[in-house]
PDB file of N, CA and C in Angstrom:
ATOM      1  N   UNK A   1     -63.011 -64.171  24.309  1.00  0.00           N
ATOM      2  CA  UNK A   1     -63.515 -64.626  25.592  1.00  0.00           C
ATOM      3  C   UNK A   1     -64.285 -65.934  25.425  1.00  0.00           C
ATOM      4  N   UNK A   2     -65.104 -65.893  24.245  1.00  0.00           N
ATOM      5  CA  UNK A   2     -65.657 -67.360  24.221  1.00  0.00           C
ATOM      6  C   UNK A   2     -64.816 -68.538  23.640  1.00  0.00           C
ATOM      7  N   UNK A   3     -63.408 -68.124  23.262  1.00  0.00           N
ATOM      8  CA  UNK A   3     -63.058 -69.463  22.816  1.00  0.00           C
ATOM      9  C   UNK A   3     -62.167 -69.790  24.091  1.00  0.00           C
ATOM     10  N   UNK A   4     -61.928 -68.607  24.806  1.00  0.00           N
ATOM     11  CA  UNK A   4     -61.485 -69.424  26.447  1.00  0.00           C
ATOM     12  C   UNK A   4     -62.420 -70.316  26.692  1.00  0.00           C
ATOM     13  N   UNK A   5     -63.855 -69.509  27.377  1.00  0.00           N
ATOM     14  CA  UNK A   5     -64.718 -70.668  27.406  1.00  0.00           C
ATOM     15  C   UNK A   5     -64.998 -72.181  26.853  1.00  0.00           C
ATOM     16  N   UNK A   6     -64.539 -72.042  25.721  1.00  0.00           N
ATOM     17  CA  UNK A   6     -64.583 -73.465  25.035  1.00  0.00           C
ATOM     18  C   UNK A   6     -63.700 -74.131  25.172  1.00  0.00           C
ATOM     19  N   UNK A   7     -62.274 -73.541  25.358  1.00  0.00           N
ATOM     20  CA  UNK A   7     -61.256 -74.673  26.123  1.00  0.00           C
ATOM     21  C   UNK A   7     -61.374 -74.902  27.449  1.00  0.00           C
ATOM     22  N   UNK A   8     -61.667 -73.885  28.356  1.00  0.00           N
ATOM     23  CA  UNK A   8     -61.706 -74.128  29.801  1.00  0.00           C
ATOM     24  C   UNK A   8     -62.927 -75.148  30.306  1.00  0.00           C
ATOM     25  N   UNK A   9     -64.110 -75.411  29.117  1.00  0.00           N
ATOM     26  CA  UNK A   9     -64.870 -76.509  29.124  1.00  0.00           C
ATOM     27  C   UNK A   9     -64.079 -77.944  28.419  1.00  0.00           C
ATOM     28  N   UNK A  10     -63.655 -77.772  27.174  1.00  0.00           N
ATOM     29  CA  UNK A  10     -62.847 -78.896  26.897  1.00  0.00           C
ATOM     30  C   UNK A  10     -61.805 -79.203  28.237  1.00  0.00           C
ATOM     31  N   UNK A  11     -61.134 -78.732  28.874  1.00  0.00           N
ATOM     32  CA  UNK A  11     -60.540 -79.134  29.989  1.00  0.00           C
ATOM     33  C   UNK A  11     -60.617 -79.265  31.025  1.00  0.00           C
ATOM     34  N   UNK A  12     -61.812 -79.298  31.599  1.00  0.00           N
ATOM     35  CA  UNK A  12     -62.412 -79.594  32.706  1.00  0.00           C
ATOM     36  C   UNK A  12     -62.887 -80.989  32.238  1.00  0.00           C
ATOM     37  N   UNK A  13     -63.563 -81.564  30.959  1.00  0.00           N
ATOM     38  CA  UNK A  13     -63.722 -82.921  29.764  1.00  0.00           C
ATOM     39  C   UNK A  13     -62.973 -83.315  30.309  1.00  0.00           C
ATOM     40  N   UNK A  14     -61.710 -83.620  30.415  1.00  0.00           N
ATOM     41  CA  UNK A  14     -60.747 -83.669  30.053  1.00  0.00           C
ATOM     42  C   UNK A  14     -60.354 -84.496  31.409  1.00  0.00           C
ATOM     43  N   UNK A  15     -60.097 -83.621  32.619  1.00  0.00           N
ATOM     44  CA  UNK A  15     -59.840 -83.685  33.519  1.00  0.00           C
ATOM     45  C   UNK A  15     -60.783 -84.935  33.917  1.00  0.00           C
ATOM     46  N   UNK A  16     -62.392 -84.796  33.454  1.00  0.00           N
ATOM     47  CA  UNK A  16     -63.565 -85.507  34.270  1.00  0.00           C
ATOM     48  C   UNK A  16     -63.330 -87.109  33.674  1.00  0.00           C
ATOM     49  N   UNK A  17     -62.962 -86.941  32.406  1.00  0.00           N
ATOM     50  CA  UNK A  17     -62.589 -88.607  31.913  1.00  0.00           C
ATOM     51  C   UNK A  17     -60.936 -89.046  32.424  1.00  0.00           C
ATOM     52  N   UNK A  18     -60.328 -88.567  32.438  1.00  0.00           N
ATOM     53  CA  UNK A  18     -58.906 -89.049  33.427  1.00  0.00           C
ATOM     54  C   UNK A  18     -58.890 -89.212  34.474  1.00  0.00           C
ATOM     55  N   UNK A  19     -60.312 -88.561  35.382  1.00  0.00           N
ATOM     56  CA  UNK A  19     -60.564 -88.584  36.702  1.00  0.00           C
ATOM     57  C   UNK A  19     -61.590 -90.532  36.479  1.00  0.00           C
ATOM     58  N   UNK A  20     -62.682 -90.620  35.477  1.00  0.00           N
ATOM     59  CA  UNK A  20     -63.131 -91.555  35.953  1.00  0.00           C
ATOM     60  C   UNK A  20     -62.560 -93.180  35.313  1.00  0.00           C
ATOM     61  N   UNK A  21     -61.056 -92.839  34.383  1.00  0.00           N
ATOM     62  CA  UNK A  21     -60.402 -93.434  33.823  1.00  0.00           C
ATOM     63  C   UNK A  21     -59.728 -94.001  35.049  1.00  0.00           C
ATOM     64  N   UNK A  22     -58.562 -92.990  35.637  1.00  0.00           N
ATOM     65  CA  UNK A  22     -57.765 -94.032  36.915  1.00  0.00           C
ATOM     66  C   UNK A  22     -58.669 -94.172  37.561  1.00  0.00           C
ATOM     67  N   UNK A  23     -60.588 -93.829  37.951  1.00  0.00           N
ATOM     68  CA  UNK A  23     -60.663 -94.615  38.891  1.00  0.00           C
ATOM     69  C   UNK A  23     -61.294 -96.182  38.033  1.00  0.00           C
ATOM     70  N   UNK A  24     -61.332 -96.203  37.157  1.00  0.00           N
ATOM     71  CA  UNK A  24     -61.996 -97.678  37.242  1.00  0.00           C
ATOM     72  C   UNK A  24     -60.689 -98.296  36.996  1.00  0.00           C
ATOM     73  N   UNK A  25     -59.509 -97.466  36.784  1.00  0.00           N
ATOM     74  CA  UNK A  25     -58.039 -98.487  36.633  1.00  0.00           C
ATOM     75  C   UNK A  25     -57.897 -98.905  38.106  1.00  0.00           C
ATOM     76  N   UNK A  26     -58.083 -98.335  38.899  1.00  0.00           N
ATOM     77  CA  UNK A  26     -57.925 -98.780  40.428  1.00  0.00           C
ATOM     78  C   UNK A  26     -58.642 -99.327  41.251  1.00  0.00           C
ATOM     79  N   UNK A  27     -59.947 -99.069  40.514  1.00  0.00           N
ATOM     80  CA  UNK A  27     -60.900-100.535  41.164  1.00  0.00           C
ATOM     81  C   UNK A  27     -60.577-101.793  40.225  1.00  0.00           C
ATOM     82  N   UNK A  28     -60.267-101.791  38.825  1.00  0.00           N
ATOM     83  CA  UNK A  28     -60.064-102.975  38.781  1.00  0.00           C
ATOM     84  C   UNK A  28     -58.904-104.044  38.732  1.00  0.00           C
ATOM     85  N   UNK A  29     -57.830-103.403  38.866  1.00  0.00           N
ATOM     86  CA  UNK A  29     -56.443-103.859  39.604  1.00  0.00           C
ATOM     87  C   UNK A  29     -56.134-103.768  40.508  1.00  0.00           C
ATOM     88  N   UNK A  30     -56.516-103.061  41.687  1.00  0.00           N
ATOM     89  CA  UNK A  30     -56.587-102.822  43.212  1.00  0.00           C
ATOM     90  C   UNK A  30     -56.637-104.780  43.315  1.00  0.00           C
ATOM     91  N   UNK A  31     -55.994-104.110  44.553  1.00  0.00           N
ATOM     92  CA  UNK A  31     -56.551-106.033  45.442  1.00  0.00           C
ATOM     93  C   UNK A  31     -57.724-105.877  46.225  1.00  0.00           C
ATOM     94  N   UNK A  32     -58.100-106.922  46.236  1.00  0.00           N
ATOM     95  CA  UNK A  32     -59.776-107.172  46.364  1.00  0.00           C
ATOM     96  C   UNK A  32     -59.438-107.339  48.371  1.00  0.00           C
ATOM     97  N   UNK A  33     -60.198-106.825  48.753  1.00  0.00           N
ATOM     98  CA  UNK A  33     -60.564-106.716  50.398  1.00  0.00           C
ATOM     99  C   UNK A  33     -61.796-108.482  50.582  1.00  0.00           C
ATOM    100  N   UNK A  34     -61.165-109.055  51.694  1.00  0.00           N
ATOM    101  CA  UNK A  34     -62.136-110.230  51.965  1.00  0.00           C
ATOM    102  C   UNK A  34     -62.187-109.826  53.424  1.00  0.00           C
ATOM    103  N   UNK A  35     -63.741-110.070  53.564  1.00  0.00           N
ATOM    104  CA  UNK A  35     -64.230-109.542  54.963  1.00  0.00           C
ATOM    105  C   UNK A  35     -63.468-110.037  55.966  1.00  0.00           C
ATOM    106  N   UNK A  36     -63.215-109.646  56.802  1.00  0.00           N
ATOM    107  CA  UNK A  36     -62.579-110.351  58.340  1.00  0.00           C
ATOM    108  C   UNK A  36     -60.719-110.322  58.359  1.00  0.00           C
ATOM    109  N   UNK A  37     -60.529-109.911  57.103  1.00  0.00           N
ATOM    110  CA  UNK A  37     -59.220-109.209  56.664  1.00  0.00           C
ATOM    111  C   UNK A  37     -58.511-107.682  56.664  1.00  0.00           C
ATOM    112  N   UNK A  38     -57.706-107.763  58.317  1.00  0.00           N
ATOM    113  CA  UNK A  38     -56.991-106.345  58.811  1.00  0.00           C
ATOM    114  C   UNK A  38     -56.934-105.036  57.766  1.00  0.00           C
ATOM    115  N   UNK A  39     -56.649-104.270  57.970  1.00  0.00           N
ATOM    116  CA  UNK A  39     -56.622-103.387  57.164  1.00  0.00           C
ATOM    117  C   UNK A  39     -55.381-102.778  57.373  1.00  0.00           C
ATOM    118  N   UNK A  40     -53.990-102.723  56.618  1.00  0.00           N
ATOM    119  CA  UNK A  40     -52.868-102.445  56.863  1.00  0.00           C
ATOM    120  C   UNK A  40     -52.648-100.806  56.845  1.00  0.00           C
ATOM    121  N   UNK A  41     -52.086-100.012  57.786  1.00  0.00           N
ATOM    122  CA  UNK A  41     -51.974 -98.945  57.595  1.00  0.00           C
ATOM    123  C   UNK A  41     -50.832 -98.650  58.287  1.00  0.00           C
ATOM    124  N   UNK A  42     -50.103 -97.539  57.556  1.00  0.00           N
ATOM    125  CA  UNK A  42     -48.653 -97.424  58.088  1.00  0.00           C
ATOM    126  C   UNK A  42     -48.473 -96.312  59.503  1.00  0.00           C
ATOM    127  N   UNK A  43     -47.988 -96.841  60.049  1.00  0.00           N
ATOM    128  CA  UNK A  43     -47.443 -95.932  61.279  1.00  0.00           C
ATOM    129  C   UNK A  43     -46.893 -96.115  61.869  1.00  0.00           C
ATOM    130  N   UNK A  44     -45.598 -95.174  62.247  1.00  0.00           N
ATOM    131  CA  UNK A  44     -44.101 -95.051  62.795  1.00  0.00           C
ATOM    132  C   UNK A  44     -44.229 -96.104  64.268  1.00  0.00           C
ATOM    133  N   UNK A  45     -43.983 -96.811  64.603  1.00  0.00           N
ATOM    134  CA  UNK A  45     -44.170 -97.329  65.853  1.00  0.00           C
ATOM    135  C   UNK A  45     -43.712 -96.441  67.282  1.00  0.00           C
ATOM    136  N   UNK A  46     -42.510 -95.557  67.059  1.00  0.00           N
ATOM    137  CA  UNK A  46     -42.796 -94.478  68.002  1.00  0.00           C
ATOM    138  C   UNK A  46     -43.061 -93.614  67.771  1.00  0.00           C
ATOM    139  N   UNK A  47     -44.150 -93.098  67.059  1.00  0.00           N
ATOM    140  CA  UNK A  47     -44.850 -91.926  67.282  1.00  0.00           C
ATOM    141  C   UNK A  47     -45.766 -91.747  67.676  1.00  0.00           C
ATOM    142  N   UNK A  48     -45.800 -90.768  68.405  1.00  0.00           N
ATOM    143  CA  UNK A  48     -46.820 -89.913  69.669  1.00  0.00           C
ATOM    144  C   UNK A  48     -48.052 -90.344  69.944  1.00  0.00           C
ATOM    145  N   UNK A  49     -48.740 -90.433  70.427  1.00  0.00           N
ATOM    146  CA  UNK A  49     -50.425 -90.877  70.597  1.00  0.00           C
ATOM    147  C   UNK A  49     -50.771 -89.487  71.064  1.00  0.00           C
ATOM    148  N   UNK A  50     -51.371 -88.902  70.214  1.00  0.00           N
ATOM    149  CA  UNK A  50     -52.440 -87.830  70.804  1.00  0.00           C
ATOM    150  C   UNK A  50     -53.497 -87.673  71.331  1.00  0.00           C
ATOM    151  N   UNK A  51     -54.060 -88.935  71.361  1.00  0.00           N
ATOM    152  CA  UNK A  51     -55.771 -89.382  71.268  1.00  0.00           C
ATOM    153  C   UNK A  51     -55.981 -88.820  73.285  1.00  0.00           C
ATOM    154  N   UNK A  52     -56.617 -87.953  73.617  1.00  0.00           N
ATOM    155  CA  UNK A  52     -57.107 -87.613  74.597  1.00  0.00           C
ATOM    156  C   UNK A  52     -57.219 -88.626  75.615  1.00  0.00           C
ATOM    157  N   UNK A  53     -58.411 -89.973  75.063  1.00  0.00           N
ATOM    158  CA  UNK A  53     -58.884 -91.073  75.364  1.00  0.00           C
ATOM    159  C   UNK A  53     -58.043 -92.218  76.057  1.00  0.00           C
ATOM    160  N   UNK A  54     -56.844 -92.154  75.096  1.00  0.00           N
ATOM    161  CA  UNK A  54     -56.109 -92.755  75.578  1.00  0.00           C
ATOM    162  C   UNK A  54     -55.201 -92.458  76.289  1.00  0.00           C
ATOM    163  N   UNK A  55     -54.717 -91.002  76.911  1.00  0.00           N
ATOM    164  CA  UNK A  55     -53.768 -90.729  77.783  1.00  0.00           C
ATOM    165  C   UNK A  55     -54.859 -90.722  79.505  1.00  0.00           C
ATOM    166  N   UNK A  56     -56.411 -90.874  79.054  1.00  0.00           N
ATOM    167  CA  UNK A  56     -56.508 -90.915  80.212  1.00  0.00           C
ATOM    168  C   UNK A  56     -56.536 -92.195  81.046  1.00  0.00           C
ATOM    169  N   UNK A  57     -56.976 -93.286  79.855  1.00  0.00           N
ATOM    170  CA  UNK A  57     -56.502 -94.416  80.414  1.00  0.00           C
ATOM    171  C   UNK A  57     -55.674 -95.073  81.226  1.00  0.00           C
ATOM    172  N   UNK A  58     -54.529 -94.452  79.974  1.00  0.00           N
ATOM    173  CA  UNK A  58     -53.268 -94.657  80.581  1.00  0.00           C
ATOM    174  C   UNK A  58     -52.978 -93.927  81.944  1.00  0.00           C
ATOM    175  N   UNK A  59     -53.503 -92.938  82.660  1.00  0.00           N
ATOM    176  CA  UNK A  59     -52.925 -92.274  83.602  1.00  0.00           C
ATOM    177  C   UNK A  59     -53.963 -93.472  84.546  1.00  0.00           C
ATOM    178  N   UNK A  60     -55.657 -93.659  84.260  1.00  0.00           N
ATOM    179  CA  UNK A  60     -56.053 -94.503  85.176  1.00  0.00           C
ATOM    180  C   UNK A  60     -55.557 -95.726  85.271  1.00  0.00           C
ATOM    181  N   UNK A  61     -54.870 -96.664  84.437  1.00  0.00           N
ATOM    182  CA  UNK A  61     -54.528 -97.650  84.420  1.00  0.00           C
ATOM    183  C   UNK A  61     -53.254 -97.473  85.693  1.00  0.00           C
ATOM    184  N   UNK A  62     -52.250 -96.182  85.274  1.00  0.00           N
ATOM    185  CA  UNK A  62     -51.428 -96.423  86.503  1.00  0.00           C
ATOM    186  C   UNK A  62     -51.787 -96.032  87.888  1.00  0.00           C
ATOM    187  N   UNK A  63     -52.674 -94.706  88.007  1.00  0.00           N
ATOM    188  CA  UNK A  63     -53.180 -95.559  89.314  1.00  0.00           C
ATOM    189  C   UNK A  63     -53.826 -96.098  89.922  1.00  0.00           C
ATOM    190  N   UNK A  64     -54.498 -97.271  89.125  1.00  0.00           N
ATOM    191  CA  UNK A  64     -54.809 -98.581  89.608  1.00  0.00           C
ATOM    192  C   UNK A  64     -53.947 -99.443  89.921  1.00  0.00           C
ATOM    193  N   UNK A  65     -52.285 -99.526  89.288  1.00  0.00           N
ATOM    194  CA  UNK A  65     -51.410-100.214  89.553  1.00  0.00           C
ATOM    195  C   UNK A  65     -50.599 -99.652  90.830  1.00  0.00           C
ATOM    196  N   UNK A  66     -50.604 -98.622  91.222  1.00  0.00           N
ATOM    197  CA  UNK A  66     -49.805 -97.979  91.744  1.00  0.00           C
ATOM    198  C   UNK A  66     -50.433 -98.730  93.294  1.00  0.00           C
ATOM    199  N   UNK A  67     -49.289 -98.915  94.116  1.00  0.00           N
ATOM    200  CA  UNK A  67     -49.601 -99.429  95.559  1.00  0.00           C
ATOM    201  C   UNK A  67     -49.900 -97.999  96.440  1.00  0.00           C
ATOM    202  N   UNK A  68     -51.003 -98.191  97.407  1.00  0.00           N
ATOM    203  CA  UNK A  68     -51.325 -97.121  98.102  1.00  0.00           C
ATOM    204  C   UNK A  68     -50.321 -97.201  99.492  1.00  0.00           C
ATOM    205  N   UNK A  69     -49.995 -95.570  99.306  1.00  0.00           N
ATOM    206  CA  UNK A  69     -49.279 -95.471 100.502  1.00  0.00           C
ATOM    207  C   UNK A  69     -49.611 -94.810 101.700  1.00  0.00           C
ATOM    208  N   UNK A  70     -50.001 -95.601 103.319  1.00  0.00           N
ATOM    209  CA  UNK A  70     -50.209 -94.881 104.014  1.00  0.00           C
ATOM    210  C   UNK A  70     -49.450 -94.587 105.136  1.00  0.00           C
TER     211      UNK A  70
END
């Protein structure tokens, strides 16, 4: 039981230096961010808008456009 313990600590080691290995590989080959520069993020151009916020807009926006009929 204790020499589990002693590997299941060696490998958690293990894990914690490969964990802070790719990250300084990816801060320091990453591309560098300059302020006032978009932030690219991918998304399907027709897919769905769920955002609450914006479907109500959208419903006030049309009827503000909409001609009143009397």
């Amino acid at each position: 039981m204790k020499r589990i313990a002693v590997w299941a600590f060696y490998g958690v080691g293990t894990l914690a230096i490969l964990y802070i290995a790719l990250s300084a590989y990816a801060a320091f080959t990453g591309r560098s961010l300059q302020p006032g520069d978009p932030i690219h993020i991918f998304r399907k151009p027709d897919a769905p808008n769920y955002s609450a916020a914006t479907r109500i807009a959208a419903s006030l926006a049309r009827l503000a456009t909409t001609p009143a009929t009397s």
